[in-house]
Protein backbone atom coordinates (compact mmCIF):
# COMPACT_ATOMS: atom_id res chain seq x y z
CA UNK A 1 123.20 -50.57 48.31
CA UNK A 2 123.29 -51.06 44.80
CA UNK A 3 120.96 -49.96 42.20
CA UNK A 4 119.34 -52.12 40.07
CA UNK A 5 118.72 -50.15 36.42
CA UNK A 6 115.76 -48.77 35.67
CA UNK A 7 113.61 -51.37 33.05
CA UNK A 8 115.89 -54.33 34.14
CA UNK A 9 113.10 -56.13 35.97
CA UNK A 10 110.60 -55.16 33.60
CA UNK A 11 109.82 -58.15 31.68
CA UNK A 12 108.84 -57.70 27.45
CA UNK A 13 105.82 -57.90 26.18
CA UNK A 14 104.76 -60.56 23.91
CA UNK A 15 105.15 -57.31 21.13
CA UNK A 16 108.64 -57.54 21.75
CA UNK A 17 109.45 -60.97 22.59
CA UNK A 18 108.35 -61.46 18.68
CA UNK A 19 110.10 -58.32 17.19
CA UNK A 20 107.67 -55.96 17.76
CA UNK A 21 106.06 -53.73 14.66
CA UNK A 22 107.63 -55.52 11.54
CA UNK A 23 106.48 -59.05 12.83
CA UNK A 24 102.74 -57.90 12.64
CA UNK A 25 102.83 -56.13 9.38
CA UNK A 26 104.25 -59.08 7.91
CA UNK A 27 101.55 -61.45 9.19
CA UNK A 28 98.95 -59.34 9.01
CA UNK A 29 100.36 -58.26 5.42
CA UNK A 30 100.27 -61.63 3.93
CA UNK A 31 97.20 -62.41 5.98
CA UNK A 32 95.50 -60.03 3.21
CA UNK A 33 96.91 -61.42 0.33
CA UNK A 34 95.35 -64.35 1.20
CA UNK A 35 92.17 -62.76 1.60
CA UNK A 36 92.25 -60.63 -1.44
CA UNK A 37 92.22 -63.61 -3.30
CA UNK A 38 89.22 -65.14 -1.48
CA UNK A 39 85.47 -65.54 -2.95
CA UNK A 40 84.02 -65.66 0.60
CA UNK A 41 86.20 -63.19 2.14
CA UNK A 42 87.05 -60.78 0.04
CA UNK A 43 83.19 -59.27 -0.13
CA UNK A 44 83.22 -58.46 3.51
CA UNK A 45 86.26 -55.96 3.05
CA UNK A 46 84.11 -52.76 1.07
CA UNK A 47 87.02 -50.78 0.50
CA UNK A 48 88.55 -51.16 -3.40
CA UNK A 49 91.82 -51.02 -1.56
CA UNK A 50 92.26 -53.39 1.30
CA UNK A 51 95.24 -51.32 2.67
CA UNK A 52 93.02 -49.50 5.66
CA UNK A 53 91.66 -53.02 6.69
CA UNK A 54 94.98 -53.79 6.72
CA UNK A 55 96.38 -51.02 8.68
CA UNK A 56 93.72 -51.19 11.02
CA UNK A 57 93.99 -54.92 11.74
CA UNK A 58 97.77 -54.56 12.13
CA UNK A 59 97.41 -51.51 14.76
CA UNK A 60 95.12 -53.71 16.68
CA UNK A 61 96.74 -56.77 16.70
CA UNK A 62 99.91 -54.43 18.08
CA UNK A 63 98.18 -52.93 20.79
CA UNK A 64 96.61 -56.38 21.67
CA UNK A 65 99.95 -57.72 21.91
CA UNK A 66 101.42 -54.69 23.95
CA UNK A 67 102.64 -52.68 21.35
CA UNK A 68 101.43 -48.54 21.23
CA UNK A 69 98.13 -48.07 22.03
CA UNK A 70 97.51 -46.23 18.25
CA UNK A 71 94.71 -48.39 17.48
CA UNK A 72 92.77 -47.07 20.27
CA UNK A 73 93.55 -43.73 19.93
CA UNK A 74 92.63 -43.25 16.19
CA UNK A 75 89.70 -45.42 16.95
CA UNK A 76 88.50 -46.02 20.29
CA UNK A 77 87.61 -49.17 22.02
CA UNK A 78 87.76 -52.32 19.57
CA UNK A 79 84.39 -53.05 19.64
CA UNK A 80 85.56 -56.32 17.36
CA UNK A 81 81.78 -57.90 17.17
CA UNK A 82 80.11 -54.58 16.49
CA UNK A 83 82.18 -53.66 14.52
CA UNK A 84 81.94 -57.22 12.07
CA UNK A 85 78.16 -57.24 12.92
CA UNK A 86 76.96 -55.97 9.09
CA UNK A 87 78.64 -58.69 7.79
CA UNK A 88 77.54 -62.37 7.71
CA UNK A 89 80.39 -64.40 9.59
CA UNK A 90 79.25 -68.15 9.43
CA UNK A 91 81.50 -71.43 10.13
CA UNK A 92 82.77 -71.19 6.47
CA UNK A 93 84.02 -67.66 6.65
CA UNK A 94 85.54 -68.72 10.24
CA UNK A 95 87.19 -71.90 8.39
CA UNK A 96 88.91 -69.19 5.52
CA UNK A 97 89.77 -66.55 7.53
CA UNK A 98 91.44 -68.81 9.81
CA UNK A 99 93.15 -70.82 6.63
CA UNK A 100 94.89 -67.33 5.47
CA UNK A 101 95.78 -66.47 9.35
CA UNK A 102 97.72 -70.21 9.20
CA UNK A 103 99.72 -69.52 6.09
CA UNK A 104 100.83 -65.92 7.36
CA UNK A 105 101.41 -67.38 10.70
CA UNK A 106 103.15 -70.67 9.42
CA UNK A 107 105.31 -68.07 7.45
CA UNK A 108 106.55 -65.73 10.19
CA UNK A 109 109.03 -68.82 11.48
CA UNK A 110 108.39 -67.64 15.48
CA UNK A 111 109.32 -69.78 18.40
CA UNK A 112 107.14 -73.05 18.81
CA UNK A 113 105.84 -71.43 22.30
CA UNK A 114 104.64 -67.81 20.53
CA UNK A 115 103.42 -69.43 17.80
CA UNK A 116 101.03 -71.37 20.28
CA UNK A 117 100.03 -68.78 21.93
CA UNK A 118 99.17 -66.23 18.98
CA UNK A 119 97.64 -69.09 17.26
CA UNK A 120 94.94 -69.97 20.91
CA UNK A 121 94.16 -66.53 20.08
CA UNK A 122 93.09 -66.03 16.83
CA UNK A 123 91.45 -69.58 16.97
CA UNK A 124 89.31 -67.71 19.92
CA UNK A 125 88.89 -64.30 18.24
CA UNK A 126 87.84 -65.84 14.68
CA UNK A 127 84.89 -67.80 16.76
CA UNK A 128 83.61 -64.78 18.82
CA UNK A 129 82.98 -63.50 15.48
CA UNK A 130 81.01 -66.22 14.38
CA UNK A 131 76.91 -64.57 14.09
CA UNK A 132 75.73 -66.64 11.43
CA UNK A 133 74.44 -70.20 11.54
């Protein structure tokens, strides 16, 4: 009997079907220079520097994705609408937030079919956020 290589069966995650760490940090990297620039957005990110956001938004995004579980570990369970619940997050912030995530998407050049599928999730994740008429 033959066997069959450890991992060989295994199929990749969606992490590493899309090249894994580097592909996030760049979305997620010109995802904030989009918001940096933004009058509605920008006020929502306290920090002077927006490089923890970012670092935090990329860690999640990898473990979401199946990437390490970093995020987690550094700081627990998402929590994603707790965690956005001091700030106001009405249809217009939705509409900008989702305008910077399709120019850093649009960007990254991926495969028609992971393209669609990050994009159904971000559309979903920017309206659970939504607390504000």
């Amino acid at each position: 009997m033959n066997e069959i290589p450890r991992g060989t069966l295994q199929e990749q995650t969606f992490y590493e079907q899309v090249g894994g760490e580097e592909t996030f940090r760049r979305l997620v990297r010109r995802f904030y220079e989009g918001v940096a620039q933004d009058p509605l957005l920008r006020p929502m990110y306290p920090e002077e520097d927006l490089g923890p956001a970012e670092e935090r938004f990329t860690l999640f995004l990898i473990q979401y994705w199946g990437g390490p579980t970093t995020y987690s570990e550094d700081r627990g369970h998402p929590r994603l609408r707790m965690r956005h619940a001091p700030f106001k997050v009405d249809a217009a912030a939705h509409d900008a937030w989702l305008g910077h995530m399709r120019v850093a998407l649009d960007e990254l050049g991926l495969a028609p079919e992971h393209e669609a599928q990050l994009w159904k999730y971000l559309t979903y994740a920017a309206a659970s956020m939504i607390n504000s008429a």
